[in-house]
C-alpha atoms as a PDB file:
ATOM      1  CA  UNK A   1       0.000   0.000   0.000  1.00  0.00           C
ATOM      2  CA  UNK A   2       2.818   2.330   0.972  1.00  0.00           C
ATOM      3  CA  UNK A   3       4.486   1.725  -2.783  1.00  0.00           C
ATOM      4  CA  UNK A   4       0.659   2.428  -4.169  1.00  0.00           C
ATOM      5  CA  UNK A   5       0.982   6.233  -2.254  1.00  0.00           C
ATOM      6  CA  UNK A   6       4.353   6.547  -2.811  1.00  0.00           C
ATOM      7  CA  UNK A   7       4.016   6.171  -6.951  1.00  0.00           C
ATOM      8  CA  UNK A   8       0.407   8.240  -6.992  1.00  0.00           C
ATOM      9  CA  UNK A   9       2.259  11.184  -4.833  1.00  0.00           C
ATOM     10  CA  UNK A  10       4.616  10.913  -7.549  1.00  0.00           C
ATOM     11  CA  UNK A  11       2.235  11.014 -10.938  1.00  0.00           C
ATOM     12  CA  UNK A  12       0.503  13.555  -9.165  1.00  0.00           C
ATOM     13  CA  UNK A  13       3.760  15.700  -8.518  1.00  0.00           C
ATOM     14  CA  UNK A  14       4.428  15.182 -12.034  1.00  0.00           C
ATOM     15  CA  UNK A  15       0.867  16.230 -13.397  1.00  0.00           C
ATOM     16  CA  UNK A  16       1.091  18.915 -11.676  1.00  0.00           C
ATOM     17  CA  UNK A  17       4.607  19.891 -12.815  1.00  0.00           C
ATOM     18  CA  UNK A  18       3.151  19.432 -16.148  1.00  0.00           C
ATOM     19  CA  UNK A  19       0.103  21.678 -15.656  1.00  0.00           C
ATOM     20  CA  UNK A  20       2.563  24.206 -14.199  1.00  0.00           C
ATOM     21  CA  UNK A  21       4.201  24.019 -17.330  1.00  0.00           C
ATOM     22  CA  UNK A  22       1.181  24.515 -19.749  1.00  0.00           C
ATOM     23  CA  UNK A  23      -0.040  27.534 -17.624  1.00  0.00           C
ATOM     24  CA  UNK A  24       3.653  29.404 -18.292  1.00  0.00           C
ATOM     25  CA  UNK A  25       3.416  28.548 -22.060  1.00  0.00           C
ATOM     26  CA  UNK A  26      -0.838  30.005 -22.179  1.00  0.00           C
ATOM     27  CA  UNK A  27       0.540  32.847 -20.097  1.00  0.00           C
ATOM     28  CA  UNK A  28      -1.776  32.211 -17.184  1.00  0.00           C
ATOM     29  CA  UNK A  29      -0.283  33.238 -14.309  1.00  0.00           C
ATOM     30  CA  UNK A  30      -1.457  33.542 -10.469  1.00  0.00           C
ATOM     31  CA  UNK A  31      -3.015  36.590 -10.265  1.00  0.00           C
ATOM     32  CA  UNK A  32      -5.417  35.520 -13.452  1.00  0.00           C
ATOM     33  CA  UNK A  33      -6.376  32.631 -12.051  1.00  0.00           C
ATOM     34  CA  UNK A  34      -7.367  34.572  -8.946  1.00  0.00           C
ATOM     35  CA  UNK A  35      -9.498  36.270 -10.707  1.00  0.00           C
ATOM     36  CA  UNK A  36     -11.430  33.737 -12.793  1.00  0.00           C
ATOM     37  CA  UNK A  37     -11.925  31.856  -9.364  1.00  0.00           C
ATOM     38  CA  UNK A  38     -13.374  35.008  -7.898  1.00  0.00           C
ATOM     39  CA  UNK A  39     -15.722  35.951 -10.846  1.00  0.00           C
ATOM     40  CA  UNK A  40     -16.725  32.170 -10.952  1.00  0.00           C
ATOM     41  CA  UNK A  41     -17.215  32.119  -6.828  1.00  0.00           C
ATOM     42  CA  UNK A  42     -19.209  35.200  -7.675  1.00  0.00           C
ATOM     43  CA  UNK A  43     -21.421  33.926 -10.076  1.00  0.00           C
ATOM     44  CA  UNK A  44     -22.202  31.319  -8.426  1.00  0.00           C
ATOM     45  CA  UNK A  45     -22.872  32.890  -4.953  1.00  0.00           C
ATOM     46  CA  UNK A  46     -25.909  35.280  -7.306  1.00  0.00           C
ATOM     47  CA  UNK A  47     -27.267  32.503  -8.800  1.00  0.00           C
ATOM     48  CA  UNK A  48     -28.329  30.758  -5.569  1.00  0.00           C
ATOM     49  CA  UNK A  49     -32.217  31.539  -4.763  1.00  0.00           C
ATOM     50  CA  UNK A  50     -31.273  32.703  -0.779  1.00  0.00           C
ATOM     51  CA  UNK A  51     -28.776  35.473  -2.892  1.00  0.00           C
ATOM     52  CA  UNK A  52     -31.826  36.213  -5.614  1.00  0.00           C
ATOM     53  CA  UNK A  53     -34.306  36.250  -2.304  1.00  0.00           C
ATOM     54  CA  UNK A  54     -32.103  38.796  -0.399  1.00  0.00           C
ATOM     55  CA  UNK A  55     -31.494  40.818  -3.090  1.00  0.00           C
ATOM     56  CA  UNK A  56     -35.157  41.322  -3.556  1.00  0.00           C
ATOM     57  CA  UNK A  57     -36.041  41.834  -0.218  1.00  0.00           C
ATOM     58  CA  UNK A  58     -33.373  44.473   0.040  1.00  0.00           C
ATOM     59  CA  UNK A  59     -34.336  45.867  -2.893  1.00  0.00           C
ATOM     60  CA  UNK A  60     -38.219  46.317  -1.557  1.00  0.00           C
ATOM     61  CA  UNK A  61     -36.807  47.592   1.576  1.00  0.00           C
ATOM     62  CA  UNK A  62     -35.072  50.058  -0.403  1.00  0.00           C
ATOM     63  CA  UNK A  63     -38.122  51.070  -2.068  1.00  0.00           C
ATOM     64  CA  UNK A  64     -40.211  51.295   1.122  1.00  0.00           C
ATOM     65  CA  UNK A  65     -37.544  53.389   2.927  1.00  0.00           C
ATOM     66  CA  UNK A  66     -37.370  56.138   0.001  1.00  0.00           C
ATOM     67  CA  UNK A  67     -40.905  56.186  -0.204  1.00  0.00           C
ATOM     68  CA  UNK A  68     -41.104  57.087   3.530  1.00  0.00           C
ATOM     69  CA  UNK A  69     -38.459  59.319   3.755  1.00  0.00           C
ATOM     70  CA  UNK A  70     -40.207  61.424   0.689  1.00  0.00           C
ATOM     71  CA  UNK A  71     -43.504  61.347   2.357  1.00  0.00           C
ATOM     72  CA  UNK A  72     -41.662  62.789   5.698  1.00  0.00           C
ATOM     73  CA  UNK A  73     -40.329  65.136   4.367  1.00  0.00           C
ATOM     74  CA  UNK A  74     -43.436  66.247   2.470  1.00  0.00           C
ATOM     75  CA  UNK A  75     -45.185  66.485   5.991  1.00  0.00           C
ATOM     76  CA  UNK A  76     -42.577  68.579   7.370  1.00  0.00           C
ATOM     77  CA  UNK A  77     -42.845  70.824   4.543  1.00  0.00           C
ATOM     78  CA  UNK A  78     -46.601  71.411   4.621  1.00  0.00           C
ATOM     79  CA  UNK A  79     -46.495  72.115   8.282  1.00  0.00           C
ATOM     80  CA  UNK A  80     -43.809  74.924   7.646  1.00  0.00           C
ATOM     81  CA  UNK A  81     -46.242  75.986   5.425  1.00  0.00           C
ATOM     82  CA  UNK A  82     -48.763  75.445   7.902  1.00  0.00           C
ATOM     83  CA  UNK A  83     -46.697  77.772  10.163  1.00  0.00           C
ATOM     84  CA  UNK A  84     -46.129  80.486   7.915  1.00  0.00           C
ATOM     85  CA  UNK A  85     -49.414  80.815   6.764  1.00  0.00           C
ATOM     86  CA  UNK A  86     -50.890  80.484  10.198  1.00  0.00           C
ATOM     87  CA  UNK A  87     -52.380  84.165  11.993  1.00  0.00           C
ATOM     88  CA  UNK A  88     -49.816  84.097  15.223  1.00  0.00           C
ATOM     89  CA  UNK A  89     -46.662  83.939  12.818  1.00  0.00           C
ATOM     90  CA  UNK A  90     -48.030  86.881  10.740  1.00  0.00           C
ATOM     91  CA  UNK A  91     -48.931  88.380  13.021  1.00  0.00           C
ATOM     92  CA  UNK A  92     -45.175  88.172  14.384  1.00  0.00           C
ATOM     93  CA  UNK A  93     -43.928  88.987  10.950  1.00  0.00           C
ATOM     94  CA  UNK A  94     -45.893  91.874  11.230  1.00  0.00           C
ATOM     95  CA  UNK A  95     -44.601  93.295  14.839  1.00  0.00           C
ATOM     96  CA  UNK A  96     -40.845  92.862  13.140  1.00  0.00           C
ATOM     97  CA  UNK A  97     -41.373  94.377  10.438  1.00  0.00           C
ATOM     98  CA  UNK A  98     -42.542  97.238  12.555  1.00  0.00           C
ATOM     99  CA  UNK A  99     -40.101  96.813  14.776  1.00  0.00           C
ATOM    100  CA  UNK A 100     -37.753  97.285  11.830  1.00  0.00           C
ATOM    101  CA  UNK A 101     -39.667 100.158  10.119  1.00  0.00           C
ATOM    102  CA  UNK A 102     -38.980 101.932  13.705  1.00  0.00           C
ATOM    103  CA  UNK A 103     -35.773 100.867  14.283  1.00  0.00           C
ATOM    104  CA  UNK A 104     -34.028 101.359  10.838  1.00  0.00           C
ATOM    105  CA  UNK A 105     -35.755 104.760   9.637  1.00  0.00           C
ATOM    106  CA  UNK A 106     -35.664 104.987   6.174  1.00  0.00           C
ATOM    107  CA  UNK A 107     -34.733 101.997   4.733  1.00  0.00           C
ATOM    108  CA  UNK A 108     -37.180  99.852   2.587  1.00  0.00           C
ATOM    109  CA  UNK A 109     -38.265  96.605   4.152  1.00  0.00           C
ATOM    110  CA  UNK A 110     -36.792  93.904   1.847  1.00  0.00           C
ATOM    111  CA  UNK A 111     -39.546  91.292   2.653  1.00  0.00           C
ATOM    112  CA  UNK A 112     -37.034  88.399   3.802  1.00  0.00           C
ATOM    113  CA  UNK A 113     -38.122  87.362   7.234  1.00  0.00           C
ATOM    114  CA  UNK A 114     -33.910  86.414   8.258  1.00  0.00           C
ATOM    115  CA  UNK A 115     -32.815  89.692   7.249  1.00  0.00           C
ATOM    116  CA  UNK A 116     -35.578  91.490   9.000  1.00  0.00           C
ATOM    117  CA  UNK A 117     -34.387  89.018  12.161  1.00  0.00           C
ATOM    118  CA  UNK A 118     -30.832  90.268  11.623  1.00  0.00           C
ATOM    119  CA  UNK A 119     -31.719  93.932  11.751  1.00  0.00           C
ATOM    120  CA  UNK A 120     -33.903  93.637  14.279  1.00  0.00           C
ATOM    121  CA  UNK A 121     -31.640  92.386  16.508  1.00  0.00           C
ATOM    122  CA  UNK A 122     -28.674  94.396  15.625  1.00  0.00           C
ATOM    123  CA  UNK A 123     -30.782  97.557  16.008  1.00  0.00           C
ATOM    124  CA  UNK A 124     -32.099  96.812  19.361  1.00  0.00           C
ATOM    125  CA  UNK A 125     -28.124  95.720  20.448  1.00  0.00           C
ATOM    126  CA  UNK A 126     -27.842  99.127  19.266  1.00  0.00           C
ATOM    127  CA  UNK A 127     -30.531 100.809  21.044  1.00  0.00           C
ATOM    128  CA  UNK A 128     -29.043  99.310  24.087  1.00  0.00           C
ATOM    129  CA  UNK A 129     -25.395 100.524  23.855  1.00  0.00           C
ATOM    130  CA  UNK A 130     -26.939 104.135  23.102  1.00  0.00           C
ATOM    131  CA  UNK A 131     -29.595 104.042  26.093  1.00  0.00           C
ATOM    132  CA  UNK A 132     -26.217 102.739  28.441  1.00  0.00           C
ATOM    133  CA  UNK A 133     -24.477 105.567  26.938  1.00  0.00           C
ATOM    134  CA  UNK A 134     -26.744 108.511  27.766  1.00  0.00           C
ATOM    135  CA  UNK A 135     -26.860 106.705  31.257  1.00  0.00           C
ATOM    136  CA  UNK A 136     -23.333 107.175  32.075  1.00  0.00           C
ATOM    137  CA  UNK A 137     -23.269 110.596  31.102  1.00  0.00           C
ATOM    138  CA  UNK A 138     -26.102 111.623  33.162  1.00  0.00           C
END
């Protein structure tokens, strides 16, 4: 039995010398072959039906999850809407622009609400420096 292992370990040495040798004469080398195993693993890992089953499911989940995200954010932007349209914040609007009209003197009100913010506040930080001043020289 031991001279039966002995001469296959030996044909197989030499097939494999010989396979060696075709693989140099094709050009194949290591790095190719790496490759082809990969792209054939790969192949055959997508054309299992728990791959094709995940993949779906993912896919729907994908689906699902865009469609609520879109629908969120459509709610959030109909209640800003909601907001802005709603009596209390025009009213607001209103008392800053006023505010600003007072504040600012002559200059035109340019209708967007963060600059009116901005001008509001940086007028009444003035107001407050100037009423400080006339304090300490009194």
């Amino acid at each position: 039995v031991e001279e039966e292992i002995q001469t296959l370990s030996q044909v197989l040495a030499a097939k494999e010398k010989h396979l060696a040798e075709i693989k140099r004469k094709l050009g194949i080398n290591s790095l190719q072959e790496l490759k082809q195993n990969i792209t054939k693993s790969w192949q055959d890992v997508t054309s299992t039906a728990a791959y094709k089953k995940t993949s779906e499911t993912l896919s729907q989940a994908g689906q699902k999850a865009s469609a609520a995200f879109s629908s969120v954010g459509s709610v959030i932007t109909k209640k800003f809407e909601d907001v802005k349209n709603s009596s209390t914040f025009k009213s607001f609007e209103e008392k800053v622009e006023t505010l600003k009209s007072k504040v600012g003197g002559s200059k035109p009100a340019s209708g967007d609400f963060g600059e009116v913010l901005n001008s509001a506040a940086n007028a009444s930080a003035t107001e407050t420096i100037a009423e400080e001043t006339q304090e300490e020289s009194h």
